[in-house]
N, C-alpha and C. Protein backbone atom coordinates (compact mmCIF):
# COMPACT_ATOMS: atom_id res chain seq x y z
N UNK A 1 -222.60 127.18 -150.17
CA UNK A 1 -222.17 128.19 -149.24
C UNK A 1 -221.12 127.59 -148.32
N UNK A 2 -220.16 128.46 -148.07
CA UNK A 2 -218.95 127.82 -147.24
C UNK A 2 -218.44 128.76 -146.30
N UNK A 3 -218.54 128.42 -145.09
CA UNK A 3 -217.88 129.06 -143.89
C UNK A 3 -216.12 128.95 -143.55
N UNK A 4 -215.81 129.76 -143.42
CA UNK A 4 -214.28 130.26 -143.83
C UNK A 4 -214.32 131.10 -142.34
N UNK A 5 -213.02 130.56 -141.81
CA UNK A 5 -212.88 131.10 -140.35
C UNK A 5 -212.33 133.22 -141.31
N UNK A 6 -212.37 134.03 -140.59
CA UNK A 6 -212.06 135.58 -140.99
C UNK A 6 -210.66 135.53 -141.15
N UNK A 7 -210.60 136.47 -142.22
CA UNK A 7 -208.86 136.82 -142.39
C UNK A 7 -208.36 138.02 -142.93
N UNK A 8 -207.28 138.38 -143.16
CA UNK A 8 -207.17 139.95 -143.39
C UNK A 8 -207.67 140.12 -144.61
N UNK A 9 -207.64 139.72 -145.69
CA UNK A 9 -208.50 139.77 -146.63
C UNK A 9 -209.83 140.11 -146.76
N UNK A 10 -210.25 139.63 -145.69
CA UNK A 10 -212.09 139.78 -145.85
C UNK A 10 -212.42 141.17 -144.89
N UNK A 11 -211.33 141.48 -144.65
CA UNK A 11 -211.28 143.11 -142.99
C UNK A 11 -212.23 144.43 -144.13
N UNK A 12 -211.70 144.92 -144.95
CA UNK A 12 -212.86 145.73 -145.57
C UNK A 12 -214.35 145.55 -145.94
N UNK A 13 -214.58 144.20 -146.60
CA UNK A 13 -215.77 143.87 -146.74
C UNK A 13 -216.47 143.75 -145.38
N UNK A 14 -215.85 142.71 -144.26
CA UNK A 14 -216.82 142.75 -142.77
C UNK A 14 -217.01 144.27 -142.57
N UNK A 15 -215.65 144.87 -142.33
CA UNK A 15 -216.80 146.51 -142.15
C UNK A 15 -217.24 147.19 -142.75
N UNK A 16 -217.83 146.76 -144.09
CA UNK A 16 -218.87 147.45 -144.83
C UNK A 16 -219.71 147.05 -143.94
N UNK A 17 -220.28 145.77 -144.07
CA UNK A 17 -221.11 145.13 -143.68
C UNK A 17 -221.51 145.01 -142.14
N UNK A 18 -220.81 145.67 -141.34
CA UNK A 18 -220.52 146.35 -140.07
C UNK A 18 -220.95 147.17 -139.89
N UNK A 19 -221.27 148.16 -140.53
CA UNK A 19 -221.69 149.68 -140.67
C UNK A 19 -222.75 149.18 -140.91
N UNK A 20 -223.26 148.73 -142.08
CA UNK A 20 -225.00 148.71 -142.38
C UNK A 20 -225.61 147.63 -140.88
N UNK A 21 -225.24 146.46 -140.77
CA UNK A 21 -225.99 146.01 -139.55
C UNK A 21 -226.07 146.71 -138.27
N UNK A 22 -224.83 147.78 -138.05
CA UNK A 22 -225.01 148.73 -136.52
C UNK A 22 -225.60 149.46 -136.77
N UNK A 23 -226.35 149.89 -137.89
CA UNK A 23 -227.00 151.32 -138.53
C UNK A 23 -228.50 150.89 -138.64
N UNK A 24 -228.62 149.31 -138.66
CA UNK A 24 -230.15 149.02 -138.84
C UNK A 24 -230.32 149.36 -136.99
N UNK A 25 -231.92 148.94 -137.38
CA UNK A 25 -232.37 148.77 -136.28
C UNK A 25 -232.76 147.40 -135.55
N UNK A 26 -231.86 146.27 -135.68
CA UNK A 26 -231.55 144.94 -135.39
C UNK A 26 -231.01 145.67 -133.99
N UNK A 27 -229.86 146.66 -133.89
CA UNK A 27 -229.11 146.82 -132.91
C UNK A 27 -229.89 147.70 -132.22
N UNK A 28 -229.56 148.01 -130.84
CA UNK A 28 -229.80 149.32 -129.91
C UNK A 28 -228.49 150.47 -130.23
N UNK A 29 -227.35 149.88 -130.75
CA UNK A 29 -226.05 150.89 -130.77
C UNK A 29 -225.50 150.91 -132.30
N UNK A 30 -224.64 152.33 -132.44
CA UNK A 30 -224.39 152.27 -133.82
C UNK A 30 -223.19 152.01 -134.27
N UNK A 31 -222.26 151.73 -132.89
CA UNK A 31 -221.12 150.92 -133.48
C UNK A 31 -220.17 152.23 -133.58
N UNK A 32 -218.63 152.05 -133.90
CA UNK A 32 -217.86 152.85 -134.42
C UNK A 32 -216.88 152.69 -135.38
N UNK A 33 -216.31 153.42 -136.37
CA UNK A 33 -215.28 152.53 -137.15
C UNK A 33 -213.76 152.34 -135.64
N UNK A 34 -213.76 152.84 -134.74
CA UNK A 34 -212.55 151.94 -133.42
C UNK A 34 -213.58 150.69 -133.03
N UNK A 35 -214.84 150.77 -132.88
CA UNK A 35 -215.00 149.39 -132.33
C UNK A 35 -215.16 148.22 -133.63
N UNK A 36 -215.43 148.42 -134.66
CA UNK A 36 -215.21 147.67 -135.86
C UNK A 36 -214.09 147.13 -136.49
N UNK A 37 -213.13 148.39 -136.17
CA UNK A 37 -211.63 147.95 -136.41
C UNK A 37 -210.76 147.31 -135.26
N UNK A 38 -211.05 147.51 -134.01
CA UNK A 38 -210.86 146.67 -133.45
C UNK A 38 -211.77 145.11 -133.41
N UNK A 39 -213.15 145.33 -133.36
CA UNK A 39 -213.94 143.97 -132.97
C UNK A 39 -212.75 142.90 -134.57
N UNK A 40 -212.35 143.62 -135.75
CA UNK A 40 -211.94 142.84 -136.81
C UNK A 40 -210.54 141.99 -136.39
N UNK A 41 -209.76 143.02 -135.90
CA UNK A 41 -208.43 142.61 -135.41
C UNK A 41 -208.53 141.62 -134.55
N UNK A 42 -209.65 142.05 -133.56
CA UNK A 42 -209.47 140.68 -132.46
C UNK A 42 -210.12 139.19 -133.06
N UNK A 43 -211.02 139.16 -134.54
CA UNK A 43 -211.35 138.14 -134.78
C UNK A 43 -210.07 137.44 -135.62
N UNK A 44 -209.15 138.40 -136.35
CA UNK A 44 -208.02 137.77 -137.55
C UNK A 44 -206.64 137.24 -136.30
N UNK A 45 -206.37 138.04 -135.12
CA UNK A 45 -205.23 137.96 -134.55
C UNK A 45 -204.51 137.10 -133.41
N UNK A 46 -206.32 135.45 -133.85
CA UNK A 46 -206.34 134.59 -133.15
C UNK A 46 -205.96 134.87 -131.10
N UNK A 47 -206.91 135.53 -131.27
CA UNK A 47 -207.70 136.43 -129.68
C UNK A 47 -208.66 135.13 -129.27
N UNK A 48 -208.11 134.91 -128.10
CA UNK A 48 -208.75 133.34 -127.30
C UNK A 48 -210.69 133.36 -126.99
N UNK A 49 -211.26 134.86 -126.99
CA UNK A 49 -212.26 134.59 -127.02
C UNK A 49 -213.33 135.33 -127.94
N UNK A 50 -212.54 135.80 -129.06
CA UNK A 50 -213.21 135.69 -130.22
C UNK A 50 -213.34 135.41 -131.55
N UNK A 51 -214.10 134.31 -132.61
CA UNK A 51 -213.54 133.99 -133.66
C UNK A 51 -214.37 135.02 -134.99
N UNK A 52 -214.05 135.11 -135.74
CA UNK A 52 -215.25 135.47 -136.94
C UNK A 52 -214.99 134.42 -138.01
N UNK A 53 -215.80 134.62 -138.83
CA UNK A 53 -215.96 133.81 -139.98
C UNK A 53 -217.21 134.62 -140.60
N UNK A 54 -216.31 134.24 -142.09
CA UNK A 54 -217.30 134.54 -142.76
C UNK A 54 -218.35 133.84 -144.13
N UNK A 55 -219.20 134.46 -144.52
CA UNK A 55 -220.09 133.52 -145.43
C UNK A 55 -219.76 133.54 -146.75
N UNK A 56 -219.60 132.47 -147.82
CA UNK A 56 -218.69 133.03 -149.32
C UNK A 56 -219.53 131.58 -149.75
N UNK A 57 -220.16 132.55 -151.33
CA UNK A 57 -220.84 131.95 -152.27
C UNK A 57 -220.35 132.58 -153.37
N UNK A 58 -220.14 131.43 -154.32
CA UNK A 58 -219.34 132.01 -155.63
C UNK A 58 -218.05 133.05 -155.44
N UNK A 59 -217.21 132.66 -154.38
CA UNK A 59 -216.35 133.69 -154.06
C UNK A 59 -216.42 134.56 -153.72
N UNK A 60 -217.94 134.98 -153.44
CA UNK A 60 -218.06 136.16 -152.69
C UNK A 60 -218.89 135.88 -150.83
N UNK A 61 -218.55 137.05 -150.39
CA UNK A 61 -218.68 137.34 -149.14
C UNK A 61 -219.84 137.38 -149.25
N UNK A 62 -221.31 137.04 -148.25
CA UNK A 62 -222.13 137.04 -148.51
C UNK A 62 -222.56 137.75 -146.73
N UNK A 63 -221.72 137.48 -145.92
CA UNK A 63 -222.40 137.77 -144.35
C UNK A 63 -221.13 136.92 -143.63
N UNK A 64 -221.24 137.75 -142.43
CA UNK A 64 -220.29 137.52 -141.33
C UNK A 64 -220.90 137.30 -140.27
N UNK A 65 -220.08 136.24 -139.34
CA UNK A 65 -220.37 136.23 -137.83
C UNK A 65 -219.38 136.22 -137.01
N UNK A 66 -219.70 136.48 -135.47
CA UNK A 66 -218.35 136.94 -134.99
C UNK A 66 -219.19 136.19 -133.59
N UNK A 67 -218.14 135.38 -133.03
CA UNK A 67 -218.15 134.38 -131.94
C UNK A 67 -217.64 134.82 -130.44
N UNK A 68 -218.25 135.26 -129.34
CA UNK A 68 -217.40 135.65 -128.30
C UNK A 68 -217.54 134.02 -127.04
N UNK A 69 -216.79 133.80 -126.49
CA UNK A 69 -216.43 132.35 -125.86
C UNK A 69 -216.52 133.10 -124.30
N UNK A 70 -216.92 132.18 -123.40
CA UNK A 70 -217.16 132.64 -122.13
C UNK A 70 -217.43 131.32 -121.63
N UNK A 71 -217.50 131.50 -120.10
CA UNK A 71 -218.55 130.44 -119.27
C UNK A 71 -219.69 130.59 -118.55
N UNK A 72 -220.36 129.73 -118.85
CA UNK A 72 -221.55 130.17 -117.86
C UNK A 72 -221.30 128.97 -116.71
N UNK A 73 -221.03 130.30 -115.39
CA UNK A 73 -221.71 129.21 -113.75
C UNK A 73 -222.91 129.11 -113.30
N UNK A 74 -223.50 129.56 -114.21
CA UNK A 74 -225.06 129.36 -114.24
C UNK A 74 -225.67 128.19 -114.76
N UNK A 75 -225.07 127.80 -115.81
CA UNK A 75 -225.08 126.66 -117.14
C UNK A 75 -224.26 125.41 -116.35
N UNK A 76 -223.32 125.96 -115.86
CA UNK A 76 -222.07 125.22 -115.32
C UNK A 76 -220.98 124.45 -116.82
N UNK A 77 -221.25 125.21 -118.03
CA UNK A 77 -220.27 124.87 -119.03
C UNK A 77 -219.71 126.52 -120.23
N UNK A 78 -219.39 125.79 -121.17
CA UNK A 78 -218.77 126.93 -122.00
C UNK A 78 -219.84 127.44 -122.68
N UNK A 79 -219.30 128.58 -123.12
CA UNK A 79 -220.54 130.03 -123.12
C UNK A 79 -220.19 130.15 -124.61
N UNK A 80 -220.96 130.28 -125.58
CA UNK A 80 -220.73 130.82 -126.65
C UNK A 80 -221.57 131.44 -127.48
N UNK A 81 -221.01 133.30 -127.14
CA UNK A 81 -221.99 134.26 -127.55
C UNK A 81 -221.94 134.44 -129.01
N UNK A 82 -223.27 134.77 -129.59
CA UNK A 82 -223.37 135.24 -131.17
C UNK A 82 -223.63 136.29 -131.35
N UNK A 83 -222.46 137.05 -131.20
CA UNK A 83 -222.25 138.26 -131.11
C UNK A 83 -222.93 138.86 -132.06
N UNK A 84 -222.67 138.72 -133.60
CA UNK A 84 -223.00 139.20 -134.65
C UNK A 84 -223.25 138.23 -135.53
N UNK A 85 -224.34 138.34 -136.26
CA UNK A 85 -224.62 137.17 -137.51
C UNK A 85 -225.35 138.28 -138.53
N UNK A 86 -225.05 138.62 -139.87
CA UNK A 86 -225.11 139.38 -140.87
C UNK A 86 -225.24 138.70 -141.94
N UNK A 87 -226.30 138.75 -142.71
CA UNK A 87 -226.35 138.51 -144.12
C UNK A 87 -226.73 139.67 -145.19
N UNK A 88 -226.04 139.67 -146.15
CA UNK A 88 -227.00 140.49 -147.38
C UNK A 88 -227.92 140.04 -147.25
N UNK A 89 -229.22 141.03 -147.36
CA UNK A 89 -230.30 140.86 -147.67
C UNK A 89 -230.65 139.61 -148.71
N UNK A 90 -230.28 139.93 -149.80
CA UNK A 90 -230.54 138.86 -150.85
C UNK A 90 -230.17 137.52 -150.52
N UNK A 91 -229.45 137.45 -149.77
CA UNK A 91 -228.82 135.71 -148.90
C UNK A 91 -229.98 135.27 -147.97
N UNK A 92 -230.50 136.28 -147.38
CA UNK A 92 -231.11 135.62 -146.31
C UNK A 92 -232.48 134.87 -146.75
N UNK A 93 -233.06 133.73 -145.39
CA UNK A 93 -234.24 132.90 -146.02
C UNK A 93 -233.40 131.60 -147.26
N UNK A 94 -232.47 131.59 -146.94
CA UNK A 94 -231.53 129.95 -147.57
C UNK A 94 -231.36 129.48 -146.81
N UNK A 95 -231.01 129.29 -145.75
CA UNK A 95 -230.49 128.10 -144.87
C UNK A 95 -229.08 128.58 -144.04
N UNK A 96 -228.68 129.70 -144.57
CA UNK A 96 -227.27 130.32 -144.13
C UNK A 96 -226.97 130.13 -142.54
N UNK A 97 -228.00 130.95 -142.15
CA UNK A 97 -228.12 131.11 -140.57
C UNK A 97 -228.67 129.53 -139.78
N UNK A 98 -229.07 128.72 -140.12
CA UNK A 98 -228.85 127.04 -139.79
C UNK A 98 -227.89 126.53 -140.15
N UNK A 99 -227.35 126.76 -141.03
CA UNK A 99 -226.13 125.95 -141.13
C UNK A 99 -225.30 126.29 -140.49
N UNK A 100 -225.45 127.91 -140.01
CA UNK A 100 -223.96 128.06 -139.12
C UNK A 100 -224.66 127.71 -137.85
N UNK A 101 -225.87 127.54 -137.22
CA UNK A 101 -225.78 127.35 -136.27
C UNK A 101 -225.62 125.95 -136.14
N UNK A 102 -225.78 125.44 -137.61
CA UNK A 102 -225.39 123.57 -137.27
C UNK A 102 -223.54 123.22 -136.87
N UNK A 103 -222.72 124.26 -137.41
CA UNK A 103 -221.25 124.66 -137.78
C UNK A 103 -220.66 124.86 -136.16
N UNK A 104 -221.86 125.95 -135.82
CA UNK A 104 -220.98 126.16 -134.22
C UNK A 104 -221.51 124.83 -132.84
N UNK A 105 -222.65 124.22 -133.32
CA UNK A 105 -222.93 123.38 -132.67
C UNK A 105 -221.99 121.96 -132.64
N UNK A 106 -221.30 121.90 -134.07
CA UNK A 106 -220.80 120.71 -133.88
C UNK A 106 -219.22 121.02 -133.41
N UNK A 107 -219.04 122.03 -134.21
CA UNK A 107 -217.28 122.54 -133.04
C UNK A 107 -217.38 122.56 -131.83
N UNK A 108 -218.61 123.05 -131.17
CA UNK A 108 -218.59 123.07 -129.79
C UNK A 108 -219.65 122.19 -128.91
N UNK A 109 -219.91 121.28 -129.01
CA UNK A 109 -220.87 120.41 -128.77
C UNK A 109 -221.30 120.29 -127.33
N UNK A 110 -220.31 120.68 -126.32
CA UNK A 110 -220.71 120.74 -124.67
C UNK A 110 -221.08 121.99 -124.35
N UNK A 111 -221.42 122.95 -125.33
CA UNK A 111 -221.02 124.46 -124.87
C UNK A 111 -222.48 125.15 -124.95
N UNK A 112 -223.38 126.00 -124.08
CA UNK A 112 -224.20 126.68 -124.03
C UNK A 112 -224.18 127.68 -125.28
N UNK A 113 -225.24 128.22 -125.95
CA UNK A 113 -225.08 128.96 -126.91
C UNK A 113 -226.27 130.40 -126.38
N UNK A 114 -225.90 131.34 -126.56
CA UNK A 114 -226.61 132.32 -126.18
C UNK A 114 -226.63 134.04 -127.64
N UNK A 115 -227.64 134.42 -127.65
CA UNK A 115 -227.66 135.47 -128.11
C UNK A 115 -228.53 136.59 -127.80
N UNK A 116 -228.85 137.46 -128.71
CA UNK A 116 -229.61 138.44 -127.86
C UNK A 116 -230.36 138.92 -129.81
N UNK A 117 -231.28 139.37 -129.56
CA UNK A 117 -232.56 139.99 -130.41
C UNK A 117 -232.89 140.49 -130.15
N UNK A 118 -233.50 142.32 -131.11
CA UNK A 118 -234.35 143.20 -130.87
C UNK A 118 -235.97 142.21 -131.25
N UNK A 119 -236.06 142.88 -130.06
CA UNK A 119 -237.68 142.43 -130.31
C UNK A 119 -238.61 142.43 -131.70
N UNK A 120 -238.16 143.42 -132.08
CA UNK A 120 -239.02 143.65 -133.51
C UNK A 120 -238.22 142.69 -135.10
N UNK A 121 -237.30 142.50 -134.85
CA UNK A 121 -236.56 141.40 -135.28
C UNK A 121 -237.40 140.02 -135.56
N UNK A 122 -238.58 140.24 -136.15
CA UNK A 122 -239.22 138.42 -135.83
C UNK A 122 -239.17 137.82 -137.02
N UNK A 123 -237.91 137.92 -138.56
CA UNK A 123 -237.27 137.03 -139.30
C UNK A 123 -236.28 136.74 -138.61
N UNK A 124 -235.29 137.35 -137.86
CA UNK A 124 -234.53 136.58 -136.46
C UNK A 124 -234.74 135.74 -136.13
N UNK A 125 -235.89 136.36 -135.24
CA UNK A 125 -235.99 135.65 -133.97
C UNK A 125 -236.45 134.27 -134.41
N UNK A 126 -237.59 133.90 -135.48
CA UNK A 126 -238.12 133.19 -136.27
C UNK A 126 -236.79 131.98 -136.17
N UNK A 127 -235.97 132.34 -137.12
CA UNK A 127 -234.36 131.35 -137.39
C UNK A 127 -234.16 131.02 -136.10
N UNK A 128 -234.00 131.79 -135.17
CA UNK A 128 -233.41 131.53 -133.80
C UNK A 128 -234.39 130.36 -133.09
N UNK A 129 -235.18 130.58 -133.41
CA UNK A 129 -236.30 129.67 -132.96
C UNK A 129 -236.49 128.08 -133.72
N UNK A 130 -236.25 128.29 -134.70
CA UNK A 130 -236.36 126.72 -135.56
C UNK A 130 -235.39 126.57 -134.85
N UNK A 131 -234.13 126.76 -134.92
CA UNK A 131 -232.93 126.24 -134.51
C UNK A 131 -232.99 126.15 -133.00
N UNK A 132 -233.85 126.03 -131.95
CA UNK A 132 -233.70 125.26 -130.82
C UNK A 132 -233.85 126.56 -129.76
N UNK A 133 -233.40 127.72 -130.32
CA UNK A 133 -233.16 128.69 -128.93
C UNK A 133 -234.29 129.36 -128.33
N UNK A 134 -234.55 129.91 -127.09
CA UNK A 134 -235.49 129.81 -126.44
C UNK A 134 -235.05 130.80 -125.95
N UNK A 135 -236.37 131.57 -125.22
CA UNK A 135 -236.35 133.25 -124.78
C UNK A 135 -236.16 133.19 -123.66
N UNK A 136 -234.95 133.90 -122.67
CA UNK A 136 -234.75 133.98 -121.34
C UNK A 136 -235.25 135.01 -120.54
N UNK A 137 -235.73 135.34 -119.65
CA UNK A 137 -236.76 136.41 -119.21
C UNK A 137 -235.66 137.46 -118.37
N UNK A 138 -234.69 137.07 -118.72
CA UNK A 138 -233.52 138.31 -118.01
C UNK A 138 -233.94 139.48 -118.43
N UNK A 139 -233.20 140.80 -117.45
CA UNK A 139 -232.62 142.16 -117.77
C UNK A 139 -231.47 141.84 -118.39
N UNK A 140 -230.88 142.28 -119.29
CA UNK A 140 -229.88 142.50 -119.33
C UNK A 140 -229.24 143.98 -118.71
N UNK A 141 -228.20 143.98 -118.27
CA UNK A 141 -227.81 145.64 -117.97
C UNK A 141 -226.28 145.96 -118.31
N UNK A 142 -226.05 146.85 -118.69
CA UNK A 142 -224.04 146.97 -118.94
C UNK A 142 -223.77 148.25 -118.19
N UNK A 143 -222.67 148.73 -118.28
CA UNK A 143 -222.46 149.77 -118.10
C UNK A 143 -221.48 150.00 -118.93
């Protein structure tokens, strides 16, 4: 399996695969094809705080992730959200989702890593958990 930073090439397949993960119930929201076609553009059009990449076995696309960069003055270092991490079903339970978190750990090695999980998510949360991350007792709130 090989991680490949996103490129215009791979822009139809991520939003297939865009649509079915905002449509599960992993998410609270269902996404739009403007926020998909944009979230794509800002990962190919080398946009300072977001990267994607995607997952390719046997030449094929297998799952995407999409990187948002920030700081935490809380942390007091660099912030790096996991925005999105997607696999085909049939991929997942290999090692995919450790290896990229071994991938973004070593590109960014001083940098806080943060994500967010539906609760009912516990093959997630499970991965998220071997791999080091730990539950923060925040609200989150947006507007």
């Amino acid at each position: 399996m090989q991680i490949k930073l996103m490129t215009e090439e791979h822009a139809d397949i991520v939003k297939e695969m865009m649509r079915t993960f905002y449509a599960s119930p992993c998410l609270l929201t269902d996404g739009s094809e403007e926020i998909f076609d944009n979230d794509i553009k800002n990962c190919i059009n080398e946009n300072p705080y977001l990267e994607g990449y995607v997952f390719v076995e046997d030449d094929n696309i297998v799952g995407y992730a999409m990187l948002a960069k920030s700081f935490s003055t809380e942390f007091g270092k660099p912030c790096i959200w996991i925005e999105d991490l997607y696999l085909i079903p049939r991929y997942r339970h290999r090692g995919v989702g450790s290896k990229f978190f071994a991938f973004t750990e070593s590109k960014y090695p001083d940098a806080l890593f943060r994500l967010e999980a539906e609760r009912n998510n516990l093959s997630a949360i499970g991965v998220y958990k071997k791999n080091g991350f730990t539950e923060l007792p925040y609200l989150e709130m947006k507007k």
